[in-house]
Protein backbone atom coordinates (compact mmCIF):
# COMPACT_ATOMS: atom_id res chain seq x y z
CA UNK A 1 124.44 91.17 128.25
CA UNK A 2 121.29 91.56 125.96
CA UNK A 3 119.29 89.22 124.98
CA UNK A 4 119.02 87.34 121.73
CA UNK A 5 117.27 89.29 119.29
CA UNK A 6 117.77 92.49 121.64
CA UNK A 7 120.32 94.35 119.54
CA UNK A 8 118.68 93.52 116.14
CA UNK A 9 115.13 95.39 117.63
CA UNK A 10 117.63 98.43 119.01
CA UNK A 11 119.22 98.31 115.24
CA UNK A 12 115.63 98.38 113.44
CA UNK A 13 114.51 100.98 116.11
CA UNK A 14 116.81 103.55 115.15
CA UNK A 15 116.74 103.16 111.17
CA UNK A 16 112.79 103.29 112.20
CA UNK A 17 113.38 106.73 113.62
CA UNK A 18 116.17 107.58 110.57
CA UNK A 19 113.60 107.03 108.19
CA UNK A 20 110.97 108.96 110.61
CA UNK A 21 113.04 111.88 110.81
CA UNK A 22 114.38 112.06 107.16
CA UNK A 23 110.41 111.67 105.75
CA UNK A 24 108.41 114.09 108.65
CA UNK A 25 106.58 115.95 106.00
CA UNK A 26 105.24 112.58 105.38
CA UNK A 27 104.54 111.44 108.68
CA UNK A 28 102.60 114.99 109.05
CA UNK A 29 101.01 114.11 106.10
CA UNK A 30 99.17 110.84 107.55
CA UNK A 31 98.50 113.32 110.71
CA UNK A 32 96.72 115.69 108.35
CA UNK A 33 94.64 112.72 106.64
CA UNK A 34 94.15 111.35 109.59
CA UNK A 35 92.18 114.63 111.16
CA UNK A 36 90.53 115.52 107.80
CA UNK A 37 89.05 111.68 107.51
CA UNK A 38 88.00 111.50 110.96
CA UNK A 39 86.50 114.87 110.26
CA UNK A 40 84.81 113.36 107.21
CA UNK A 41 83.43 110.58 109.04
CA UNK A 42 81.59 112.61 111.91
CA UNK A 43 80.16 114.95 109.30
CA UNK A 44 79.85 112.72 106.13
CA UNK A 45 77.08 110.27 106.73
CA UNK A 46 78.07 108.23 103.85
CA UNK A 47 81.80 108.23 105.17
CA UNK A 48 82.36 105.17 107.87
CA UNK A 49 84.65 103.95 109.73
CA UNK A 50 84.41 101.29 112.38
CA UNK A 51 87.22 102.42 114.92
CA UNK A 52 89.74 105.09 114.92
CA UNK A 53 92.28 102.90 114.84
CA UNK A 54 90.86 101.25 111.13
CA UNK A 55 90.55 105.14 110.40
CA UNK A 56 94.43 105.87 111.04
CA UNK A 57 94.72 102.52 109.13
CA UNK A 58 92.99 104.45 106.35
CA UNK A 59 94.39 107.39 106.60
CA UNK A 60 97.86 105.54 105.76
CA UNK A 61 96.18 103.82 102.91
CA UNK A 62 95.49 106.92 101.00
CA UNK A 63 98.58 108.42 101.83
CA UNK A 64 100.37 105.72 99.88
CA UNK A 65 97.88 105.85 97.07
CA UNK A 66 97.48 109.28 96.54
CA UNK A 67 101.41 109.60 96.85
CA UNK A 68 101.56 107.02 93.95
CA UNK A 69 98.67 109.01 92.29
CA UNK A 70 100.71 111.86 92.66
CA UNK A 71 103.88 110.45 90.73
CA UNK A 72 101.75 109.66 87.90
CA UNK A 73 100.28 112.79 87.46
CA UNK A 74 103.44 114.84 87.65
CA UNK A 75 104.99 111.95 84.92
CA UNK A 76 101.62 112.52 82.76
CA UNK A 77 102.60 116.69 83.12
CA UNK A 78 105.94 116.70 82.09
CA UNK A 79 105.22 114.36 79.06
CA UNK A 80 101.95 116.63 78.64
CA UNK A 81 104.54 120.11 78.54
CA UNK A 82 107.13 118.56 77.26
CA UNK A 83 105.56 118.16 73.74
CA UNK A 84 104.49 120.67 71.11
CA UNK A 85 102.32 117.82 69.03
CA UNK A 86 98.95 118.12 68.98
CA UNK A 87 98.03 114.33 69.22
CA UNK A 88 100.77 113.76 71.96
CA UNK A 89 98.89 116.38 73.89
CA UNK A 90 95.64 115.47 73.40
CA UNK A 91 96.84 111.61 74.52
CA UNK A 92 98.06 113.05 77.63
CA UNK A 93 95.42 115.14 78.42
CA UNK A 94 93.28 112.20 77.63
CA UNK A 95 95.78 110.16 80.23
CA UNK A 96 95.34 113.11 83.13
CA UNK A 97 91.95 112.72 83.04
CA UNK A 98 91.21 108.58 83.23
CA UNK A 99 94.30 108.95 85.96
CA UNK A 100 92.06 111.70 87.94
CA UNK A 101 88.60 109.65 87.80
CA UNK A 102 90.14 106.39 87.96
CA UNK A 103 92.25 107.28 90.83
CA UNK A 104 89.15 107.83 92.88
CA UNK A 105 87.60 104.14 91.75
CA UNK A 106 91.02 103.15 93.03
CA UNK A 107 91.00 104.10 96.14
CA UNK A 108 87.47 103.08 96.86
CA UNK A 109 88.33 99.92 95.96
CA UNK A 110 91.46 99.76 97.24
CA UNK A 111 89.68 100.71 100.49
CA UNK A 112 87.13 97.93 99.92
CA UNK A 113 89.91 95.42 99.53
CA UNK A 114 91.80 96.03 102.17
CA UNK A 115 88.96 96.67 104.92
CA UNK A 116 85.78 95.24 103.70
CA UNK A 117 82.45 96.60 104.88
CA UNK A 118 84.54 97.92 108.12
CA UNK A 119 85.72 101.76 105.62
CA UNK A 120 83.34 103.22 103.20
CA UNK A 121 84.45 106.20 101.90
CA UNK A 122 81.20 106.94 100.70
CA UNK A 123 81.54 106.17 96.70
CA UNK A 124 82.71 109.02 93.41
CA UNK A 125 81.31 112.50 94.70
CA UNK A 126 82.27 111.68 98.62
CA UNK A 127 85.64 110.39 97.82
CA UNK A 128 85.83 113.48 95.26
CA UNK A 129 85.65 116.28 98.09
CA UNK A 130 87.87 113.87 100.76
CA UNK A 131 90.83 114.13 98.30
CA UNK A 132 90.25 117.80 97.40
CA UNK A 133 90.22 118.15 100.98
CA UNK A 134 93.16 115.77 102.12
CA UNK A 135 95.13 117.92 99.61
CA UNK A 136 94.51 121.17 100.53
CA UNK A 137 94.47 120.22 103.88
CA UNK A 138 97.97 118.84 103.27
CA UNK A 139 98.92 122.15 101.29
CA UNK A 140 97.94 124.45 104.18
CA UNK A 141 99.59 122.70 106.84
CA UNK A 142 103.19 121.79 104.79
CA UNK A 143 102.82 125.70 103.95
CA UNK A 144 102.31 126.15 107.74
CA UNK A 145 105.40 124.33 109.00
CA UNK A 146 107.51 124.60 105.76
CA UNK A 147 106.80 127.86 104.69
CA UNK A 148 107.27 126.62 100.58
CA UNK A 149 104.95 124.89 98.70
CA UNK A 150 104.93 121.10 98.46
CA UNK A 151 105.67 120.08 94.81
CA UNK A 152 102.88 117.58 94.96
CA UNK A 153 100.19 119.87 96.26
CA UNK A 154 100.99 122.38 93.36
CA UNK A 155 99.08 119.07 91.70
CA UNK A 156 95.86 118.36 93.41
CA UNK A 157 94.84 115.16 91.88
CA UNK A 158 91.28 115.93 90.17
């Protein structure tokens, strides 16, 4: 006999590992970010983290919000190729690039939001190179393992 409660956990646990298994490129993913902003941190002096465990925290964070950043981008591209008029284009390259600096504000304050004085990603430039290099980072490693491109790191957001 199992507890109360017991077979609801067992039932979450193995959708849990489902969803784990059916998304491991992502779950690599937040491994990648995780290395390259712990990386940042011991060799960025303007990067800071309080703990590791605030950095995996992180690392999470911008996985969701560059995945989001992501979506928009390859939405703003196929609007962007998918018309031959000149002011269309010019609005969406006008769109690409407020997405690509305002997606770094974002996240800095998204980071500020979220954990306060304990993350500081540094501010623009710093937050610049970690996304460049969460990206290609992210790129190398899904090429790695996958051996085919990622679709979202054929769009390096900035």
């Amino acid at each position: 006999m199992h507890p109360v409660g017991a077979g609801a956990w067992h039932l979450g646990h193995v959708h849990l590992l489902a969803w784990i298994r059916n998304r491991s490129s992502d779950v690599v993913d937040v491994f990648v970010y995780i290395v390259v902003l712990n990386l940042a941190i011991e060799y960025v002096p303007s990067v800071i983290s309080e703990s590791f465990t605030l950095s995996i925290l992180t690392a999470i964070l911008l996985k969701l919000a560059l995945e989001v950043v992501i979506a928009f981008k390859t939405l703003i591209l196929t609007r962007f190729k998918g018309t031959s008029v000149a002011r269309q284009k010019a609005l969406w390259a006008v769109a690409l690039w407020v997405l690509a600096a305002g997606s770094k504000i974002l996240v800095l304050e998204l980071v500020a939001l979220v954990f306060g004085d304990a993350v500081s990603l540094g501010g623009f430039i710093p937050v610049t190179g970690l996304v460049i290099c969460l990206m290609l980072a992210r790129a190398g490693v899904r090429w790695l393992l996958y051996d085919k491109p990622s679709p979202a790191a054929e769009h390096v957001p900035g």
